[in-house]
PDB file of N, CA and C in Angstrom:
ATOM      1  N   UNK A   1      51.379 -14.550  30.199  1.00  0.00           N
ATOM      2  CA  UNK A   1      49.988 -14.940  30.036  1.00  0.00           C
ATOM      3  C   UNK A   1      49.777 -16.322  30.652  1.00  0.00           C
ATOM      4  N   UNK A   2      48.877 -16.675  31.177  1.00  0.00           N
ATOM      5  CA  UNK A   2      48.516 -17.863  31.518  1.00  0.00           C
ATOM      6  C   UNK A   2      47.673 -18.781  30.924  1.00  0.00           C
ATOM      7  N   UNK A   3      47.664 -19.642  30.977  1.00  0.00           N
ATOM      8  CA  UNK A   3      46.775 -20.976  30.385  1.00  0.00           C
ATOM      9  C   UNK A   3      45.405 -20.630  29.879  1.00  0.00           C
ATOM     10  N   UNK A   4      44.633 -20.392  31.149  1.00  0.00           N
ATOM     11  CA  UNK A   4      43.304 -19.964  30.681  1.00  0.00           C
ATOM     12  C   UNK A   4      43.176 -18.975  30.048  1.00  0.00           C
ATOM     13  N   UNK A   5      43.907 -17.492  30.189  1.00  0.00           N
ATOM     14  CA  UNK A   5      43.926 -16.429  29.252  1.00  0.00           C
ATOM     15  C   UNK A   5      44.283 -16.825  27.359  1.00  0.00           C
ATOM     16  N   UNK A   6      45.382 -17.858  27.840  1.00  0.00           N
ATOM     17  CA  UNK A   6      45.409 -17.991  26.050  1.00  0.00           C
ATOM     18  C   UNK A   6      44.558 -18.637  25.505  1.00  0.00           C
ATOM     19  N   UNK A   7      43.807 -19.539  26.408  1.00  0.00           N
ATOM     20  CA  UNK A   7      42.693 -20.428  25.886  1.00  0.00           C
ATOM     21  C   UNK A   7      41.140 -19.712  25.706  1.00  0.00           C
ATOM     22  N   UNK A   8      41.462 -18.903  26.544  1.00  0.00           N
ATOM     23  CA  UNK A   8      39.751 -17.826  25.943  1.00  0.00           C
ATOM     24  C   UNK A   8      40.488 -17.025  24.964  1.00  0.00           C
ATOM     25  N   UNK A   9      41.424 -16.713  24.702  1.00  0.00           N
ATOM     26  CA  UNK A   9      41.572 -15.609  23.094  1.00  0.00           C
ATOM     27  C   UNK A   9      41.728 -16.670  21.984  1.00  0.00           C
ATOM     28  N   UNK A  10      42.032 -17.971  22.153  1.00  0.00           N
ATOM     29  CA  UNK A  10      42.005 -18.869  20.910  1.00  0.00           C
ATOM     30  C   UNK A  10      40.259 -19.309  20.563  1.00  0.00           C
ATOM     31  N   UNK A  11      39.436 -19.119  21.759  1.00  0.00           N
ATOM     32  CA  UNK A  11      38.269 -19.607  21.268  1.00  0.00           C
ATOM     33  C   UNK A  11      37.530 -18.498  20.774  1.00  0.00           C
ATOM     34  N   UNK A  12      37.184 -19.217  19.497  1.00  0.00           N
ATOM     35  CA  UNK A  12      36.154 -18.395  19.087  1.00  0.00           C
ATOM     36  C   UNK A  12      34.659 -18.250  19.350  1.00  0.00           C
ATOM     37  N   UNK A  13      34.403 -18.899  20.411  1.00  0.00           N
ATOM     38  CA  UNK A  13      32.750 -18.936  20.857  1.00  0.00           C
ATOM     39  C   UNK A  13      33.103 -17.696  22.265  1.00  0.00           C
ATOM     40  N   UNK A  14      34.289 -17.911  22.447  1.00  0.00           N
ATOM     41  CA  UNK A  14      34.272 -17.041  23.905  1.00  0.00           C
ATOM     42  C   UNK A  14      33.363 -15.412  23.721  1.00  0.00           C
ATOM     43  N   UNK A  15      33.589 -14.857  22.377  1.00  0.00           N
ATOM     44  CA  UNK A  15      32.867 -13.771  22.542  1.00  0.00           C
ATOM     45  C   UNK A  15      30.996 -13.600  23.048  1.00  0.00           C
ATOM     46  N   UNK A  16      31.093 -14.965  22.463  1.00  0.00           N
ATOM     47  CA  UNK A  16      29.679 -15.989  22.310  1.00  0.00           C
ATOM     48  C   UNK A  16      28.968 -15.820  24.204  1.00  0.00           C
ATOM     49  N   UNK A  17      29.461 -15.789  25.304  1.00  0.00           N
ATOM     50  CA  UNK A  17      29.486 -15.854  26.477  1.00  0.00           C
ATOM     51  C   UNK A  17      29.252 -14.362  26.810  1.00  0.00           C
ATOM     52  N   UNK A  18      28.708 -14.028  28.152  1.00  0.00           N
ATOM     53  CA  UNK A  18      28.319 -13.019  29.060  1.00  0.00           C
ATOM     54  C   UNK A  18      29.502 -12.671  29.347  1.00  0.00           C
ATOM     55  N   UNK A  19      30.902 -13.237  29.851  1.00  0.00           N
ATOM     56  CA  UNK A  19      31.655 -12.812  29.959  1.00  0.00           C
ATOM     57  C   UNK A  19      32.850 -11.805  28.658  1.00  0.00           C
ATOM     58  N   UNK A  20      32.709 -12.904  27.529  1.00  0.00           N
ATOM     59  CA  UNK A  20      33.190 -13.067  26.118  1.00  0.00           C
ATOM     60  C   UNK A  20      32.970 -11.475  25.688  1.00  0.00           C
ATOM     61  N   UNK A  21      31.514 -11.257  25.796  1.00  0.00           N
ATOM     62  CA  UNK A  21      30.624 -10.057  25.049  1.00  0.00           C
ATOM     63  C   UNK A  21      30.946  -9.007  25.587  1.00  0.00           C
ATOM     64  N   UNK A  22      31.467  -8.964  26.884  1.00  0.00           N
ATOM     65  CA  UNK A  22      31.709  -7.661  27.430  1.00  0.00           C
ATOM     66  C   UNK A  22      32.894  -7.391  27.592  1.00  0.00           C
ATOM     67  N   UNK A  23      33.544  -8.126  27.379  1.00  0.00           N
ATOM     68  CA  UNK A  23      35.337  -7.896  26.857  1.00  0.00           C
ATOM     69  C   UNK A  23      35.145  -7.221  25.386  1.00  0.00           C
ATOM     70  N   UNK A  24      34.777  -7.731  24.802  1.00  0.00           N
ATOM     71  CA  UNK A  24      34.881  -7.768  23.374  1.00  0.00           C
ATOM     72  C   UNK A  24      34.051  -6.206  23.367  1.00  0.00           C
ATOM     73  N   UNK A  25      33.113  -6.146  23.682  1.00  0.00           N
ATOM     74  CA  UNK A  25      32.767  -4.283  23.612  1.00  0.00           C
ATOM     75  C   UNK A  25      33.618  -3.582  24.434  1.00  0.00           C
ATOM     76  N   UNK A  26      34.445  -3.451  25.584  1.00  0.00           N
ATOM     77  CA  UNK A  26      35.341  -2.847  26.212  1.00  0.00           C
ATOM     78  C   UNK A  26      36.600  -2.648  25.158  1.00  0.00           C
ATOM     79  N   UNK A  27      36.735  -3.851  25.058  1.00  0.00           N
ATOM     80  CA  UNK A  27      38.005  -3.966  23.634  1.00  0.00           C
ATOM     81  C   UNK A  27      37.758  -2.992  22.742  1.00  0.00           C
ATOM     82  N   UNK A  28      36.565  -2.913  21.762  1.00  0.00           N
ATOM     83  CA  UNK A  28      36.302  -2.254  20.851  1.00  0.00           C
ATOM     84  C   UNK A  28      36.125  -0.600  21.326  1.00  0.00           C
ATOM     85  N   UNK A  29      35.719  -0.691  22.470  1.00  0.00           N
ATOM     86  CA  UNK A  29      35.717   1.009  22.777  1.00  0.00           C
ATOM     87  C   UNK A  29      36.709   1.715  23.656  1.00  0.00           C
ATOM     88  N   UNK A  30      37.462   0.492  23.930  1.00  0.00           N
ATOM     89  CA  UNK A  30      38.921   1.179  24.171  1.00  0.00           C
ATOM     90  C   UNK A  30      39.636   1.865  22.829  1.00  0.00           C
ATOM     91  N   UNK A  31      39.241   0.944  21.913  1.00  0.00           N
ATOM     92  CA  UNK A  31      40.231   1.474  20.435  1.00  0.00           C
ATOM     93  C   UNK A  31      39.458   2.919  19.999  1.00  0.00           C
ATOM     94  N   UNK A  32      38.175   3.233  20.265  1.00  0.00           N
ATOM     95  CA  UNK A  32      37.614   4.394  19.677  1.00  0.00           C
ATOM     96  C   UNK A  32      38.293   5.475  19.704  1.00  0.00           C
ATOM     97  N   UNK A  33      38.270   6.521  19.319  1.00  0.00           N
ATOM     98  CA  UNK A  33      38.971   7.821  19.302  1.00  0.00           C
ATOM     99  C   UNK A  33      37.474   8.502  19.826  1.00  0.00           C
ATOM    100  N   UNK A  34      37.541   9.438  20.874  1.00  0.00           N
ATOM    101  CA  UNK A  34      36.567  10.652  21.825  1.00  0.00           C
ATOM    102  C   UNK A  34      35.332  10.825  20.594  1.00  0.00           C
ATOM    103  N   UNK A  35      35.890  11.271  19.418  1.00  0.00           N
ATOM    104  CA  UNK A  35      35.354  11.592  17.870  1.00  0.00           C
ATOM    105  C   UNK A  35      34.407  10.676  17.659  1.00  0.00           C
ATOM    106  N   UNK A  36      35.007   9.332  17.114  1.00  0.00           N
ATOM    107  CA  UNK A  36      34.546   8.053  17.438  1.00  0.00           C
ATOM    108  C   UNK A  36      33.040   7.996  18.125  1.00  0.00           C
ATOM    109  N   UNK A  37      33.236   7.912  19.533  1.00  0.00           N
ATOM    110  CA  UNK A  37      32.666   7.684  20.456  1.00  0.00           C
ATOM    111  C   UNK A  37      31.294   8.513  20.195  1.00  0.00           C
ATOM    112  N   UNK A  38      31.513  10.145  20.738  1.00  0.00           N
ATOM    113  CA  UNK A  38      30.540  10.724  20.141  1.00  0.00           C
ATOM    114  C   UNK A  38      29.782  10.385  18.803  1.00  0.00           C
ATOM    115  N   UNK A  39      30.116  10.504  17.734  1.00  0.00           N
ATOM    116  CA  UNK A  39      29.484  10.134  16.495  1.00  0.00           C
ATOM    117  C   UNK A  39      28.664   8.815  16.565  1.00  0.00           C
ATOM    118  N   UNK A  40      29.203   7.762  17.870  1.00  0.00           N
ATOM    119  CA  UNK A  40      28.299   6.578  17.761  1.00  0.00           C
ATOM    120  C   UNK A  40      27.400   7.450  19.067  1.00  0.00           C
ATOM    121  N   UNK A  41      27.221   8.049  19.837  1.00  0.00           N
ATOM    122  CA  UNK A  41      26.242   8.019  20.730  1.00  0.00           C
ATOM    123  C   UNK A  41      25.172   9.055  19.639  1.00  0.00           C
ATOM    124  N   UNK A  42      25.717   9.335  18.891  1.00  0.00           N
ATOM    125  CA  UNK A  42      24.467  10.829  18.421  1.00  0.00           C
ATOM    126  C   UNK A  42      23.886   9.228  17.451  1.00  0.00           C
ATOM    127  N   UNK A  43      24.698   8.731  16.581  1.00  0.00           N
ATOM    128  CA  UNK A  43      23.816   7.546  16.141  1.00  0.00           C
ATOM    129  C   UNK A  43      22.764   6.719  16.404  1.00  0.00           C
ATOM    130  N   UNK A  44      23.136   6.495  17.736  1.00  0.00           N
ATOM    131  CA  UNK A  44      22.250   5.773  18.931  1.00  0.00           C
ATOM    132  C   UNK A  44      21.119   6.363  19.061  1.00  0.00           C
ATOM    133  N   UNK A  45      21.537   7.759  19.617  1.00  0.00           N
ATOM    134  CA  UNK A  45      20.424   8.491  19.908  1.00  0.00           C
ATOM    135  C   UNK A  45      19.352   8.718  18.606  1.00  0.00           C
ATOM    136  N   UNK A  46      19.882   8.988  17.323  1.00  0.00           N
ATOM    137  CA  UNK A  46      19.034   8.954  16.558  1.00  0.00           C
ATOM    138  C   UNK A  46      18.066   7.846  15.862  1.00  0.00           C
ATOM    139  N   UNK A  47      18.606   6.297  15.842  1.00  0.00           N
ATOM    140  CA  UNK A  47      17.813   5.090  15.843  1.00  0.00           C
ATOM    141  C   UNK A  47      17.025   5.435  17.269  1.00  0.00           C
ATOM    142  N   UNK A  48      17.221   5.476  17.955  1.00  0.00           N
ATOM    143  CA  UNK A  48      15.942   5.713  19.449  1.00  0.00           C
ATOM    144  C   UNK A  48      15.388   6.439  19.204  1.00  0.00           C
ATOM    145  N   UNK A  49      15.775   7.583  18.658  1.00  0.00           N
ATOM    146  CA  UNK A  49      14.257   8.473  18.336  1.00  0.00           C
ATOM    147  C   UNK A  49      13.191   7.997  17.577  1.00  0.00           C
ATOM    148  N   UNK A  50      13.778   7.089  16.318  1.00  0.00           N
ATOM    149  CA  UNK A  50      13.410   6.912  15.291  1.00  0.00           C
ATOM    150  C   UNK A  50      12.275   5.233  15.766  1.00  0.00           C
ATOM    151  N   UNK A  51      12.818   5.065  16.418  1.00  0.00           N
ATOM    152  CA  UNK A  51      12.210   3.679  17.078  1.00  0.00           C
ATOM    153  C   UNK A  51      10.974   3.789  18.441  1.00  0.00           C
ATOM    154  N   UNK A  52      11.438   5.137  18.656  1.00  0.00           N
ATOM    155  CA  UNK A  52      10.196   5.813  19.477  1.00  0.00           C
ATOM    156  C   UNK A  52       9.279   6.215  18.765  1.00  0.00           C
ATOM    157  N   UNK A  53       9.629   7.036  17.555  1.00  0.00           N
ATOM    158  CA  UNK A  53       8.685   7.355  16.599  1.00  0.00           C
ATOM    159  C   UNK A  53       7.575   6.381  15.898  1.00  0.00           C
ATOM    160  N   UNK A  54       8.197   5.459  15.817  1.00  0.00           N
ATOM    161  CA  UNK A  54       7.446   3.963  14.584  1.00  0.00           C
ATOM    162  C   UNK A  54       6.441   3.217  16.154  1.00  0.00           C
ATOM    163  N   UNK A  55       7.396   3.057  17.578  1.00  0.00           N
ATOM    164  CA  UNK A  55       6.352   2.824  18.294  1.00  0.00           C
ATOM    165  C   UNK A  55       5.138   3.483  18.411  1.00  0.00           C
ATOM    166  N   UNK A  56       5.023   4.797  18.507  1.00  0.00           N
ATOM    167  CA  UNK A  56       4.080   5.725  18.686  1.00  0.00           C
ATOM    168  C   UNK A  56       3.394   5.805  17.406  1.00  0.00           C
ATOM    169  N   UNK A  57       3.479   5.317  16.209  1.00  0.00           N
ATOM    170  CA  UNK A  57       2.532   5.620  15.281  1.00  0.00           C
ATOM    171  C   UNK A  57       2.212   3.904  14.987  1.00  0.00           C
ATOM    172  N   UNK A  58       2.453   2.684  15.792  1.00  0.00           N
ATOM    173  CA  UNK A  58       1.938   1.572  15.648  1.00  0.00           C
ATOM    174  C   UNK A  58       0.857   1.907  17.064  1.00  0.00           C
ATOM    175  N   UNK A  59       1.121   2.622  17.989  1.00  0.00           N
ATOM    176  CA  UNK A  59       0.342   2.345  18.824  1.00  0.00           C
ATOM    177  C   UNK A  59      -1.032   3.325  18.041  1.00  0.00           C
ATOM    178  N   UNK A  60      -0.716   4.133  17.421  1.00  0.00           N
ATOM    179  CA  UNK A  60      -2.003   5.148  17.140  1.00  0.00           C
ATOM    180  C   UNK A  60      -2.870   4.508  16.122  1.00  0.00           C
ATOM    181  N   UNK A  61      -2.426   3.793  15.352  1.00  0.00           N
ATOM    182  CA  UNK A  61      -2.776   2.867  14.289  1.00  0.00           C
ATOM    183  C   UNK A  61      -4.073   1.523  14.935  1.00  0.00           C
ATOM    184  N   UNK A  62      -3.195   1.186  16.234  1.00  0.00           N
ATOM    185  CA  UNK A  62      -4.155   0.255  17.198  1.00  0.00           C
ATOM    186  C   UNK A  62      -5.412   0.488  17.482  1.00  0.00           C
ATOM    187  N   UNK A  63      -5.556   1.997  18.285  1.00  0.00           N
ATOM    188  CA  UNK A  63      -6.282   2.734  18.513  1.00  0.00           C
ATOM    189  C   UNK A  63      -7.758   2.992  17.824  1.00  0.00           C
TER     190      UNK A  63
END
């Protein structure tokens, strides 16, 4: 390992960074299991529906 590598895993703001944040989700969805993975995209998908839904009945409310 080198210098700078051990010095971004000791900091704790590094996740904090553009660079930091997208390690740190690669990291985390390397560890997922396929199972995993799926079960978070149907999740996803269901807050988006649900967030499409509440948009569309604030916009009708406007109206």
């Amino acid at each position: 390992m080198t210098k700078p590598e051990i010095l971004k895993e000791d900091d704790p703001w590094y996740s904090c960074t553009a660079e930091g944040s997208e390690m740190s989700n690669l990291l985390i969805g390397s560890r997922l299991t396929f199972r995993e993975k799926l079960q978070w995209l149907e999740e996803a998908e269901s807050l988006s529906l649900i967030f499409q839904k509440h948009r569309e009945q604030q916009q009708q409310q406007q109206q």
